[in-house]
PDB file of N, CA and C in Angstrom:
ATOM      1  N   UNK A   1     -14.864  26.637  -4.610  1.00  0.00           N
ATOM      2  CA  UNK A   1     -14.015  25.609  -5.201  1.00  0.00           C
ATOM      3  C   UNK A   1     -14.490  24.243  -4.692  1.00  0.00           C
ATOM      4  N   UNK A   2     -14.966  22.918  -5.457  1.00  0.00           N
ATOM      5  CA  UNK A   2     -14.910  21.867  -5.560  1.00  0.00           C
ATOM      6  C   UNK A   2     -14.196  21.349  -4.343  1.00  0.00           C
ATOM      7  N   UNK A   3     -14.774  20.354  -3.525  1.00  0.00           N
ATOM      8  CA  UNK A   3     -13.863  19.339  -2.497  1.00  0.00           C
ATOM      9  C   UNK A   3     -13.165  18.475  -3.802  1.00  0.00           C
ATOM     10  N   UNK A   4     -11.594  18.421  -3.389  1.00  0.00           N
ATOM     11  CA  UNK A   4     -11.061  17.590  -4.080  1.00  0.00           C
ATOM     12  C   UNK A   4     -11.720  16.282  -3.990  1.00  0.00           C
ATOM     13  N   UNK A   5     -11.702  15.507  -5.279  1.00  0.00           N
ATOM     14  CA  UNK A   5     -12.269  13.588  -4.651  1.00  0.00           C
ATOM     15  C   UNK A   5     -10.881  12.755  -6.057  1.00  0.00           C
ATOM     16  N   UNK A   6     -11.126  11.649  -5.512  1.00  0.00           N
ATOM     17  CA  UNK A   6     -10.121  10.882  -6.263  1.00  0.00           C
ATOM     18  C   UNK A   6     -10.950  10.444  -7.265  1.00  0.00           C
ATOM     19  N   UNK A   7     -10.042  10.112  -8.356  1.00  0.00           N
ATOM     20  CA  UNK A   7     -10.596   9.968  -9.787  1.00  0.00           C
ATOM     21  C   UNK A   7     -10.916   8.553  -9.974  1.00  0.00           C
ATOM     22  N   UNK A   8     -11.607   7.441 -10.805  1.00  0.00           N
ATOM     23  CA  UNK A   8     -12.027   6.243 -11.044  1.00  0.00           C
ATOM     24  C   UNK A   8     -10.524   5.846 -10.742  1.00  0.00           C
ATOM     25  N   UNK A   9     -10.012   6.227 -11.846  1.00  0.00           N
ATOM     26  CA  UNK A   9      -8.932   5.090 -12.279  1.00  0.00           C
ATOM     27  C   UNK A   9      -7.700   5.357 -11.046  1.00  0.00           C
ATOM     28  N   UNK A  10      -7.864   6.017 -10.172  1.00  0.00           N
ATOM     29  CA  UNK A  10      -7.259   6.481  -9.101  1.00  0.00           C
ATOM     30  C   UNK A  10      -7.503   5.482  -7.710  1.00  0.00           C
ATOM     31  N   UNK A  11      -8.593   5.049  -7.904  1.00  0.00           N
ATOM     32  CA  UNK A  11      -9.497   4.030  -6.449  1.00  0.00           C
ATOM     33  C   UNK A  11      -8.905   2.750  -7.503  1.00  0.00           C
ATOM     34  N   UNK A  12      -8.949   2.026  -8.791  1.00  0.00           N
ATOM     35  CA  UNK A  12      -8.978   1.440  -8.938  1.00  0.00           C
ATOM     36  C   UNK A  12      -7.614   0.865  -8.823  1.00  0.00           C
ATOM     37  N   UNK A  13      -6.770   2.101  -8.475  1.00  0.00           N
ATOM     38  CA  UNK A  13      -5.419   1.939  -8.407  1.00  0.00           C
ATOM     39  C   UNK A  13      -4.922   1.245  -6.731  1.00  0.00           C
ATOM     40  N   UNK A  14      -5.743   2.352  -6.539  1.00  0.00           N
ATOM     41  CA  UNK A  14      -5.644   1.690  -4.736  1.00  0.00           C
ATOM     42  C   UNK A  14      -6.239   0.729  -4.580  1.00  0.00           C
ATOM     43  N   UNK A  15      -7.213   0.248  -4.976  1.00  0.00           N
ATOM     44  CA  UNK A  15      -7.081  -0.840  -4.639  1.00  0.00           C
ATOM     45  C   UNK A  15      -6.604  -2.250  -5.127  1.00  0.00           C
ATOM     46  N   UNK A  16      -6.209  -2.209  -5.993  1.00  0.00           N
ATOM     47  CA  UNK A  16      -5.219  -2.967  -6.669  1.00  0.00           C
ATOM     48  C   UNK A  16      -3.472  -3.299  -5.842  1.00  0.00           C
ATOM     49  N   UNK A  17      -2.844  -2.136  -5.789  1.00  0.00           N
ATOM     50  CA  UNK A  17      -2.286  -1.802  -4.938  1.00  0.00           C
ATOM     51  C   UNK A  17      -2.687  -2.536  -3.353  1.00  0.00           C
ATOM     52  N   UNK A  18      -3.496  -2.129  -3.076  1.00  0.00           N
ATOM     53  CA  UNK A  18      -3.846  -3.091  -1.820  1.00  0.00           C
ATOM     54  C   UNK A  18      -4.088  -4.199  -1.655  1.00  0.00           C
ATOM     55  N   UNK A  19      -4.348  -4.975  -2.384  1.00  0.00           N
ATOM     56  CA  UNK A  19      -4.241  -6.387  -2.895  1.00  0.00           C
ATOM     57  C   UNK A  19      -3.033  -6.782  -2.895  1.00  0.00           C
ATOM     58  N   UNK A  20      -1.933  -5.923  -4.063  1.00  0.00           N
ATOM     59  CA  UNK A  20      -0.576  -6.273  -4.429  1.00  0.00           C
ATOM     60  C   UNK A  20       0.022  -6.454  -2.605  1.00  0.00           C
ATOM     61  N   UNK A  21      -0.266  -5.398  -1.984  1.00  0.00           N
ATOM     62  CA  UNK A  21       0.507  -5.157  -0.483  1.00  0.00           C
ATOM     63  C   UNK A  21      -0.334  -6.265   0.578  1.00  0.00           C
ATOM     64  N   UNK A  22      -1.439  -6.495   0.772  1.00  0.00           N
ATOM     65  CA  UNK A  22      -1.596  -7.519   1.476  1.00  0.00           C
ATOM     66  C   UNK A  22      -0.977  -8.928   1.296  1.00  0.00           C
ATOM     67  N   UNK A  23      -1.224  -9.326  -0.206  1.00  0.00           N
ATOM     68  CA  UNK A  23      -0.316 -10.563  -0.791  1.00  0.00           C
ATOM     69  C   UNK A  23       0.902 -10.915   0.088  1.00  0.00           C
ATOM     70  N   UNK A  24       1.704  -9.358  -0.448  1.00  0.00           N
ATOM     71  CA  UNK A  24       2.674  -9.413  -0.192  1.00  0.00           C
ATOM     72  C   UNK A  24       3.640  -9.838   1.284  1.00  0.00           C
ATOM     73  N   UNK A  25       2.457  -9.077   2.475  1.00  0.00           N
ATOM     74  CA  UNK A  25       2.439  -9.358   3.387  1.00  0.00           C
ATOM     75  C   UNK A  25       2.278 -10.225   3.768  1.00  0.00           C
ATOM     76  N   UNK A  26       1.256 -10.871   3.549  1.00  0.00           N
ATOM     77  CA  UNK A  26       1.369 -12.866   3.702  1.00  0.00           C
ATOM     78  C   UNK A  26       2.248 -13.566   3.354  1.00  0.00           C
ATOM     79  N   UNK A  27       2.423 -13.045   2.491  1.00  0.00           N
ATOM     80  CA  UNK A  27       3.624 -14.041   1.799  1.00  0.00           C
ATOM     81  C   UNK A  27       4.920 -14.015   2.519  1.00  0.00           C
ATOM     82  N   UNK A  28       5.407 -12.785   3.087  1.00  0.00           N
ATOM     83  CA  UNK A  28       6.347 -12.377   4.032  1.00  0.00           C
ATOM     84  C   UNK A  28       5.850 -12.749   5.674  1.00  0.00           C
ATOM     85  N   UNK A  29       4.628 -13.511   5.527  1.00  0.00           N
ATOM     86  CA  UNK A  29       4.371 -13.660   7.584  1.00  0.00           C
ATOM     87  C   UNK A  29       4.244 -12.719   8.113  1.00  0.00           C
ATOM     88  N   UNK A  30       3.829 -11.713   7.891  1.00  0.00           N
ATOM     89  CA  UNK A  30       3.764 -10.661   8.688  1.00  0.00           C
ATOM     90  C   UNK A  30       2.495 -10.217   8.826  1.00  0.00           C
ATOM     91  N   UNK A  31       1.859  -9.571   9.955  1.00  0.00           N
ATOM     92  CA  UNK A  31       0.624  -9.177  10.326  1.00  0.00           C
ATOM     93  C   UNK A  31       0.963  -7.563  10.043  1.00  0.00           C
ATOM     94  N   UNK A  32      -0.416  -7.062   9.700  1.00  0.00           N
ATOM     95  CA  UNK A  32      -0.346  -5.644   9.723  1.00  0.00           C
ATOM     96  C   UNK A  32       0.164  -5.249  10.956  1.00  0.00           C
ATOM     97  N   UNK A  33       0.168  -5.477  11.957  1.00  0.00           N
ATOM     98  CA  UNK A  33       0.714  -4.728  12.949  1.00  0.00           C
ATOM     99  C   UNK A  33       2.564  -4.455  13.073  1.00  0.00           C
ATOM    100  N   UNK A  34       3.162  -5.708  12.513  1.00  0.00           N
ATOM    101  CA  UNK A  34       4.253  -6.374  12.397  1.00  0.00           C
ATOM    102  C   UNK A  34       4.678  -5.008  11.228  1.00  0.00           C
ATOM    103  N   UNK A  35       4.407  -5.452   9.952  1.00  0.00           N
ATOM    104  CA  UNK A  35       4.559  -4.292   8.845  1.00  0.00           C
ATOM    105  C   UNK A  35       4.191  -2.759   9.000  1.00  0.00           C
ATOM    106  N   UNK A  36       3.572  -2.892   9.815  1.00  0.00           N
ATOM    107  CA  UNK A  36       3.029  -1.001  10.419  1.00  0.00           C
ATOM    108  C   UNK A  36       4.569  -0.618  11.010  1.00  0.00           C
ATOM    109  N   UNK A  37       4.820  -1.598  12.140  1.00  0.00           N
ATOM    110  CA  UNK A  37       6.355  -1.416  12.484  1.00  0.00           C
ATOM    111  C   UNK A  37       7.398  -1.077  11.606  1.00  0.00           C
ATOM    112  N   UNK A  38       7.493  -1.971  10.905  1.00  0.00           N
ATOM    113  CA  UNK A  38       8.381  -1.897  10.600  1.00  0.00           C
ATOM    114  C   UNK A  38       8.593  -1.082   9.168  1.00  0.00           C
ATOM    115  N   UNK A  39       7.390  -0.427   8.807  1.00  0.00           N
ATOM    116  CA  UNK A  39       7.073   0.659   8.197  1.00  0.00           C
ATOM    117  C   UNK A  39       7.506   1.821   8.689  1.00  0.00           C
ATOM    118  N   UNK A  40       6.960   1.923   9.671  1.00  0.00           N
ATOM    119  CA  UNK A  40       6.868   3.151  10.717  1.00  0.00           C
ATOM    120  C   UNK A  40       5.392   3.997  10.684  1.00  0.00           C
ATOM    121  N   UNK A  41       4.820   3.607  10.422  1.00  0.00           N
ATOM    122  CA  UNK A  41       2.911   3.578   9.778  1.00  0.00           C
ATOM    123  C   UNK A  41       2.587   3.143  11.093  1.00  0.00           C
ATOM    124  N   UNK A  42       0.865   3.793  11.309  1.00  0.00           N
ATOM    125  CA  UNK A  42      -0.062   3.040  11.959  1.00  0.00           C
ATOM    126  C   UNK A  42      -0.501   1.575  11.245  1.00  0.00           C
ATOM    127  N   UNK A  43      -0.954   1.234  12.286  1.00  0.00           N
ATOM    128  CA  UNK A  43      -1.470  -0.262  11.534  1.00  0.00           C
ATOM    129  C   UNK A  43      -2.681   0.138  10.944  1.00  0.00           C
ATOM    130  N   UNK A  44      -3.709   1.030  11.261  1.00  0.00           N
ATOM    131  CA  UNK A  44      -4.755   0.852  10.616  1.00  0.00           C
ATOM    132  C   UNK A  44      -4.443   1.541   9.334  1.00  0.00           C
ATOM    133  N   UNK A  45      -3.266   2.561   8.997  1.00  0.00           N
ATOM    134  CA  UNK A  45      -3.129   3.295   7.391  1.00  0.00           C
ATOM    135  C   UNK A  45      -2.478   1.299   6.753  1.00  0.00           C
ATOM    136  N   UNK A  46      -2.391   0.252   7.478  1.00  0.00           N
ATOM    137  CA  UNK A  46      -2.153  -0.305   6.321  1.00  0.00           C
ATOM    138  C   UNK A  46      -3.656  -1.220   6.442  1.00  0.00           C
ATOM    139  N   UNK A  47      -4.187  -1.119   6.915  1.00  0.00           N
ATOM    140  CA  UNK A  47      -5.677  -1.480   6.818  1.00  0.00           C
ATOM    141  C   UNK A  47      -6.532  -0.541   5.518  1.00  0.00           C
ATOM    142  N   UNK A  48      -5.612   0.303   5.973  1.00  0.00           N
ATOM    143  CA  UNK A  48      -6.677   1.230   4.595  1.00  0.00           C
ATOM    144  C   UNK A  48      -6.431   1.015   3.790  1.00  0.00           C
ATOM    145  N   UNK A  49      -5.032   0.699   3.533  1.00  0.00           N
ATOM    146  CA  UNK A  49      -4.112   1.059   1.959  1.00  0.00           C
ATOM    147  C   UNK A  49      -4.623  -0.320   1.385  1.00  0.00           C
ATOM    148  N   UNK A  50      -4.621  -1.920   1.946  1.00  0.00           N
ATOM    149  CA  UNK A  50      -5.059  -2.739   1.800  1.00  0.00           C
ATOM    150  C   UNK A  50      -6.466  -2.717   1.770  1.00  0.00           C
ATOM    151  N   UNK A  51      -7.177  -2.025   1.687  1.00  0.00           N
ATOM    152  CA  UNK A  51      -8.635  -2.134   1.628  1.00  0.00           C
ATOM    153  C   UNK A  51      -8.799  -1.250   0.432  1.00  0.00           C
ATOM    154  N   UNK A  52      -8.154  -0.572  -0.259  1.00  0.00           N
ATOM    155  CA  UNK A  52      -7.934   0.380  -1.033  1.00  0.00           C
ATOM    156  C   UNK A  52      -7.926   1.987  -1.072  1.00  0.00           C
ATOM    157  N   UNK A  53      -8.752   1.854   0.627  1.00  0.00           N
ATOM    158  CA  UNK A  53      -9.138   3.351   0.769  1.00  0.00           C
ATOM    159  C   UNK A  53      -7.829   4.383   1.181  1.00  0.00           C
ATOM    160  N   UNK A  54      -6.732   4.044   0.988  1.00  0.00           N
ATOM    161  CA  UNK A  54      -5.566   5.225   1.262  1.00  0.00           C
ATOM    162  C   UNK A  54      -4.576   4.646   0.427  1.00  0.00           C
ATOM    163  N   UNK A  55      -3.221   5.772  -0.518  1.00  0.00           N
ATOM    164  CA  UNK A  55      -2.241   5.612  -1.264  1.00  0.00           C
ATOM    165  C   UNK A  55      -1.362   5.642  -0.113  1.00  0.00           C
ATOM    166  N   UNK A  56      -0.030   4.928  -0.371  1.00  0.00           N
ATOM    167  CA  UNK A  56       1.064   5.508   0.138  1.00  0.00           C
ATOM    168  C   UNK A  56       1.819   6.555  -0.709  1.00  0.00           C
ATOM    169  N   UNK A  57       2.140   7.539  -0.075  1.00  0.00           N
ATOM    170  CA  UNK A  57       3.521   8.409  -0.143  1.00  0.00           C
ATOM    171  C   UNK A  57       4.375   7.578  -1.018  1.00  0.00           C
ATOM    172  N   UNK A  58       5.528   8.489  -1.925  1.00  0.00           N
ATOM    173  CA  UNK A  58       6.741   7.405  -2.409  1.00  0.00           C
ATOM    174  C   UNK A  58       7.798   7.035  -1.130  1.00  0.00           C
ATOM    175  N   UNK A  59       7.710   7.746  -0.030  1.00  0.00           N
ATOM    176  CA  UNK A  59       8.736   7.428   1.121  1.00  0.00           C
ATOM    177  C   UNK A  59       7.783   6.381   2.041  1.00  0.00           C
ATOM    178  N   UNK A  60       6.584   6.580   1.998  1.00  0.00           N
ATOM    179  CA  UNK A  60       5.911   5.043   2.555  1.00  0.00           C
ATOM    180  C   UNK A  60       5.932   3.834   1.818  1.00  0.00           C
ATOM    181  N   UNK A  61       5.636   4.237   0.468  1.00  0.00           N
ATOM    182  CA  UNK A  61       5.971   2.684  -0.203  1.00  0.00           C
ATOM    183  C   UNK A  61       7.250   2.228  -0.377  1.00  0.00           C
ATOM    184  N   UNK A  62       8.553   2.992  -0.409  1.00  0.00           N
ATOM    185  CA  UNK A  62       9.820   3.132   0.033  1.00  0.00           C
ATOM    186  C   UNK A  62       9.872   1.890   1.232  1.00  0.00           C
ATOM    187  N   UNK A  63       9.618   2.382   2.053  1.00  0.00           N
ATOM    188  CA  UNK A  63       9.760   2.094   3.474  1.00  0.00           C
ATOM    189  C   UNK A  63       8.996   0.482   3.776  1.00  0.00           C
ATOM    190  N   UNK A  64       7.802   0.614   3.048  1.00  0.00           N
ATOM    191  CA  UNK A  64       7.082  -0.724   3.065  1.00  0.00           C
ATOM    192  C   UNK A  64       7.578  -2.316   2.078  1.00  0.00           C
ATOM    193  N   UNK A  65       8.487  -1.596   1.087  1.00  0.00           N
ATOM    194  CA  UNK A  65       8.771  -2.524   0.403  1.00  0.00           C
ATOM    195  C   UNK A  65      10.308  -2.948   1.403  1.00  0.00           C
ATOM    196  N   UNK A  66      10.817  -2.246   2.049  1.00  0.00           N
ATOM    197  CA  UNK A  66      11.862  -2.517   2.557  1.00  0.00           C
ATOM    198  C   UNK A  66      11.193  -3.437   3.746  1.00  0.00           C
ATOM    199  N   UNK A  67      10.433  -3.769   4.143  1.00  0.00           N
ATOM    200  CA  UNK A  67      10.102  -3.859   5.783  1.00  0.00           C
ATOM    201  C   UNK A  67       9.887  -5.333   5.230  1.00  0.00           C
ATOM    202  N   UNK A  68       9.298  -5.496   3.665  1.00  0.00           N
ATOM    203  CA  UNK A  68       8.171  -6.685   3.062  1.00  0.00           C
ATOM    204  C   UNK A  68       9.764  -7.393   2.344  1.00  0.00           C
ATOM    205  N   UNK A  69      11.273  -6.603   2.491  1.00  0.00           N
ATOM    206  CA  UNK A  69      11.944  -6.969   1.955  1.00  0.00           C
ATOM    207  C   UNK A  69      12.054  -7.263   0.277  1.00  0.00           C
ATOM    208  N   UNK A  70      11.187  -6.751  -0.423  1.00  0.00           N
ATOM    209  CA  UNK A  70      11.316  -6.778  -1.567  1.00  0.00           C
ATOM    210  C   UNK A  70      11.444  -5.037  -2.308  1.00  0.00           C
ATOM    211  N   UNK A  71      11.726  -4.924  -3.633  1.00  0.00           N
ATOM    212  CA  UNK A  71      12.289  -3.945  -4.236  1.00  0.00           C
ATOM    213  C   UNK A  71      10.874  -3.166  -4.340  1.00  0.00           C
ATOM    214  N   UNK A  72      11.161  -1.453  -4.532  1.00  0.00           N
ATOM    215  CA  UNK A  72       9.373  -1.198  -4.098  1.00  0.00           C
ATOM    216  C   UNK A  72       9.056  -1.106  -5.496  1.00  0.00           C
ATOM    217  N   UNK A  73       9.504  -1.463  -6.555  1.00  0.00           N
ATOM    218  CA  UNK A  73       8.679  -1.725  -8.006  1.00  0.00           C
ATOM    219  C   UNK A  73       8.251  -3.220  -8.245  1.00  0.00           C
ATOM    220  N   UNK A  74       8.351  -4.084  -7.180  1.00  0.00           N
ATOM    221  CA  UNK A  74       7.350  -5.523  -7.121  1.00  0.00           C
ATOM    222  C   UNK A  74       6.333  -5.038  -7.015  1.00  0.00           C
ATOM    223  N   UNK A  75       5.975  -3.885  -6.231  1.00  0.00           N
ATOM    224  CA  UNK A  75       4.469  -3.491  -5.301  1.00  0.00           C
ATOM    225  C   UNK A  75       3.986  -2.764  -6.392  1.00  0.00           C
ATOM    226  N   UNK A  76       4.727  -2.167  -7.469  1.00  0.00           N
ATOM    227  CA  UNK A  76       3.790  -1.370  -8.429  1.00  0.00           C
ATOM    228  C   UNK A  76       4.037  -1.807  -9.798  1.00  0.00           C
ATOM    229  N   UNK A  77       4.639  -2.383 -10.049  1.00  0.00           N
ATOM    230  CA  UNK A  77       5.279  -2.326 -11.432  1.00  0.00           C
ATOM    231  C   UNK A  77       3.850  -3.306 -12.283  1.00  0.00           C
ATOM    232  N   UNK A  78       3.549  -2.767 -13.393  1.00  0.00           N
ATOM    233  CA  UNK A  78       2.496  -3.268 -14.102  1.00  0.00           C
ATOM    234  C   UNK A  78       0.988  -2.740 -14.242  1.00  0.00           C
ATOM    235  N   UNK A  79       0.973  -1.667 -12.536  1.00  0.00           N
ATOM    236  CA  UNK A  79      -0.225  -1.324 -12.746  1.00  0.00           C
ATOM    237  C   UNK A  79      -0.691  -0.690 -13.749  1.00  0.00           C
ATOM    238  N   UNK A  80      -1.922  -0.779 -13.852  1.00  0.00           N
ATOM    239  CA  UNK A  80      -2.597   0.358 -14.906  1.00  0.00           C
ATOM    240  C   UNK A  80      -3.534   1.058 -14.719  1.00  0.00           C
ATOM    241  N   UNK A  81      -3.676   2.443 -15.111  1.00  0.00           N
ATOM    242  CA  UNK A  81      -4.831   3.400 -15.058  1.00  0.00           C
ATOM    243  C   UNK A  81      -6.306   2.931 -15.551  1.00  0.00           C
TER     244      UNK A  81
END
């Protein structure tokens, strides 16, 4: 059986997404380390997620939109495949 791998429109998602979440983070003052907290995340999974190379969970992006104080369909709403 095949190693699973992520699909085009799957990376293009993450990293989009990681863009949307770094923004976001600036915009809120907060350092990845600050938002890892208050995530409950390592700091470097938001190094990844912002770099595009890792998704969050729906209970991490849950958790991240709460920390960034905004609703967690700011962080996704619009993307596209």
């Amino acid at each position: 059986m095949p190693a699973s791998r992520a699909r085009p429109d799957d990376e293009h998602l993450a990293q989009e997404f990681g863009r949307r979440l770094k923004a976001a983070r600036a915009e809120a003052g907060l350092t990845q380390e600050q938002l890892a907290e208050g995530a409950g995340v390592h700091p470097t999974y938001i190094s990844n997620m912002e770099r595009g190379y890792s998704s969050p969970t729906l209970g991490t992006l849950v958790r991240l939109a709460a920390a960034l104080e905004l609703d967690p369909a700011q962080l996704v709403q619009g993307l596209q495949p």
